[in-house]
C-alpha atoms as a PDB file:
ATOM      1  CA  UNK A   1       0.000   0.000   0.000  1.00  0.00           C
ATOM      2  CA  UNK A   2       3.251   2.511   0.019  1.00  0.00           C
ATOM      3  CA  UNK A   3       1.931   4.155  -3.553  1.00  0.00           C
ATOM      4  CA  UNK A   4      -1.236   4.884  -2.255  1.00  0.00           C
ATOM      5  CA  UNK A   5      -0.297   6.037   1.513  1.00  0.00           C
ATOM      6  CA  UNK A   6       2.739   7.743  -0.207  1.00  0.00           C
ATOM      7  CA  UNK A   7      -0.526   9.741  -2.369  1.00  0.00           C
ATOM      8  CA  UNK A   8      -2.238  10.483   0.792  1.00  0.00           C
ATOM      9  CA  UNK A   9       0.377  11.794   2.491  1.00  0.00           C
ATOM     10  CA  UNK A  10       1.267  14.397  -0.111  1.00  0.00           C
ATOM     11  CA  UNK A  11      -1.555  15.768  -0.558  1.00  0.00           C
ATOM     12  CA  UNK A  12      -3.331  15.811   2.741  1.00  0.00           C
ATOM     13  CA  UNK A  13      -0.182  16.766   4.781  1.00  0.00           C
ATOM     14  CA  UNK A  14      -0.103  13.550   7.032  1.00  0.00           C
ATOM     15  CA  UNK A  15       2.642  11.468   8.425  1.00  0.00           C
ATOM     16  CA  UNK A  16       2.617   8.284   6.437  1.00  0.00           C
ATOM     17  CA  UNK A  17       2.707   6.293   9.692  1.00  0.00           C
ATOM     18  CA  UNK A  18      -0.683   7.770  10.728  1.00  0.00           C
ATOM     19  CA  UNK A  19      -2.210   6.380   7.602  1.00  0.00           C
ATOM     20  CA  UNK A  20      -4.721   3.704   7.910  1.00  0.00           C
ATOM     21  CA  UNK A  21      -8.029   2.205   7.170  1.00  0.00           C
ATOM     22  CA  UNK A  22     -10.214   4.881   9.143  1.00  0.00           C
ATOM     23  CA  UNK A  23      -9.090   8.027   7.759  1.00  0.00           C
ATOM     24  CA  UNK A  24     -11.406   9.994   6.869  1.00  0.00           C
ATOM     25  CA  UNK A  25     -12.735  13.375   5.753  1.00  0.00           C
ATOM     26  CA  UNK A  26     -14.580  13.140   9.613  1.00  0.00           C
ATOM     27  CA  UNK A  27     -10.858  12.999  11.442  1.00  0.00           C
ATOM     28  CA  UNK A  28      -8.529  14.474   9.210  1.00  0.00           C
ATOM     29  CA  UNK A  29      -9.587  18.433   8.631  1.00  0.00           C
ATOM     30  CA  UNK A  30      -7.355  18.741   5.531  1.00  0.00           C
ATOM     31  CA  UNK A  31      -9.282  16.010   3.651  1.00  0.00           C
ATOM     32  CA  UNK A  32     -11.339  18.252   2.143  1.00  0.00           C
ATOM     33  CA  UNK A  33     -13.901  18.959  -0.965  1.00  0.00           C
ATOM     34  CA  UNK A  34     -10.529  20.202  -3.102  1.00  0.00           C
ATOM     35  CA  UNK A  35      -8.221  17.858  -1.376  1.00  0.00           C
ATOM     36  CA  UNK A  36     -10.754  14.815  -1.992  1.00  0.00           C
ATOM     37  CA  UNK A  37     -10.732  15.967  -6.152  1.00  0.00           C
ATOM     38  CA  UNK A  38      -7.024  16.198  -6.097  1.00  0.00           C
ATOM     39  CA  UNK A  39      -6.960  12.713  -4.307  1.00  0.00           C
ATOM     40  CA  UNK A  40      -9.316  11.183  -6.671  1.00  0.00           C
ATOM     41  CA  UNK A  41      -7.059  12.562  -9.974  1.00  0.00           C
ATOM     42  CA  UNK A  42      -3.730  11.421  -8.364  1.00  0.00           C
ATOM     43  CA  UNK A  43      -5.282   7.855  -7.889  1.00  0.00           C
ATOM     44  CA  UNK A  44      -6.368   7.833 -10.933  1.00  0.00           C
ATOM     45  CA  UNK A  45      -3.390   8.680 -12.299  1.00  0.00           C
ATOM     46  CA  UNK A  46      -0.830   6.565  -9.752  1.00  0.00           C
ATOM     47  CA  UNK A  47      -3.302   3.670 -10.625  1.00  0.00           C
ATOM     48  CA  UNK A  48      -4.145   3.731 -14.245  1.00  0.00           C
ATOM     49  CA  UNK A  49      -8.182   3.321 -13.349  1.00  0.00           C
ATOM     50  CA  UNK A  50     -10.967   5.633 -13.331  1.00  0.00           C
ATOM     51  CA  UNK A  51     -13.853   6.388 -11.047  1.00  0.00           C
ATOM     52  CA  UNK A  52     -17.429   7.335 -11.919  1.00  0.00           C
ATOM     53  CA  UNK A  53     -19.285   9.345  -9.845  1.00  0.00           C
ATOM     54  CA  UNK A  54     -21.043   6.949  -7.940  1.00  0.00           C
ATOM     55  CA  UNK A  55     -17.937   5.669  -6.672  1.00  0.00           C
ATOM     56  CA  UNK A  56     -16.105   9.200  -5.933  1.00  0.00           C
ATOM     57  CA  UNK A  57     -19.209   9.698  -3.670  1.00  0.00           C
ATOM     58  CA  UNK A  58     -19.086   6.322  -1.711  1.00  0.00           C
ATOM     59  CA  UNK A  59     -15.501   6.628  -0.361  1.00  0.00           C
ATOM     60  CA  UNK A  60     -15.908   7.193   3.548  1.00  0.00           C
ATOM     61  CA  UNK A  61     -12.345   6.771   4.265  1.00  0.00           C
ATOM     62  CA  UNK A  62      -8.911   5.387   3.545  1.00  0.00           C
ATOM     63  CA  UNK A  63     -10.355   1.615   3.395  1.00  0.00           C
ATOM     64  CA  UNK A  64     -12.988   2.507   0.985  1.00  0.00           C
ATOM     65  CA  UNK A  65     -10.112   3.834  -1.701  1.00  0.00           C
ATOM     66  CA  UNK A  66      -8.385   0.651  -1.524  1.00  0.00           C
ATOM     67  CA  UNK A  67     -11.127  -1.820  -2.296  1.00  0.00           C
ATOM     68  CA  UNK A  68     -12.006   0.866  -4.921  1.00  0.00           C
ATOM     69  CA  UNK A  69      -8.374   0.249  -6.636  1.00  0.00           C
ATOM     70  CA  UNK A  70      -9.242  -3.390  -6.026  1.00  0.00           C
ATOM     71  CA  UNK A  71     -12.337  -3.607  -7.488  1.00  0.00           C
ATOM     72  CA  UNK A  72     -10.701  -2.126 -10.542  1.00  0.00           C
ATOM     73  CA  UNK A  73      -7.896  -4.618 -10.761  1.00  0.00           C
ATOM     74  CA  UNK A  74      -5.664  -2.268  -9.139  1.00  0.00           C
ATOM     75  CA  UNK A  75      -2.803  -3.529  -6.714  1.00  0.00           C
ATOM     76  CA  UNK A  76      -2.566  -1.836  -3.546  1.00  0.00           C
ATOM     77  CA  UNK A  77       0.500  -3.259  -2.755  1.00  0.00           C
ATOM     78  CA  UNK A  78       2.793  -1.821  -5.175  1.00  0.00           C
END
C-alpha cells in the first residue's frame, strides 16, 4: 500500500505512519472537498483506473479507496 499512503500523504499533509483504514474526511480536517478531487485525480493517475461518480461519492475513508483500486484490478501493494 506505500503508492497509495505515499498519495495520501502528499496531498493531505499527514505522516505516512498515521495512515490507515479509518481516515477519513470526519478525522482528518485537511481532507477536504478540493483535497478529496485532487486525491481522486492522483489515484487515478498513480493507478491507471478511473472512477465514476457513484464511486467518488461512496468513499468514507482510507479503506474505501483501496477496495475501490481493487475492485478495478488495481494492486494496492505496489
Amino acid at each position: 500500500m506505500s503508492r497509495l499512503t505515499k498519495i495520501f500523504s502528499a496531498v493531505l499533509g499527514v505522516d505516512e505512519a498515521k495512515i490507515g483504514p479509518e481516515l477519513s474526511p470526519e478525522n482528518t480536517s485537511s481532507w477536504d472537498s478540493l483535497n478529496a478531487i485532487i486525491l481522486v485525480s492522483e489515484v487515478e493517475k498513480a493507478f491507471n483506473i478511473e472512477f465514476n461518480y457513484d464511486e467518488v461519492m461512496s468513499v468514507k475513508n482510507f479503506s474505501d479507496v483501496i477496495s475501490l483500486i481493487v475492485s478495478k484490478g488495481g494492486d494496492t501493494n505496489a
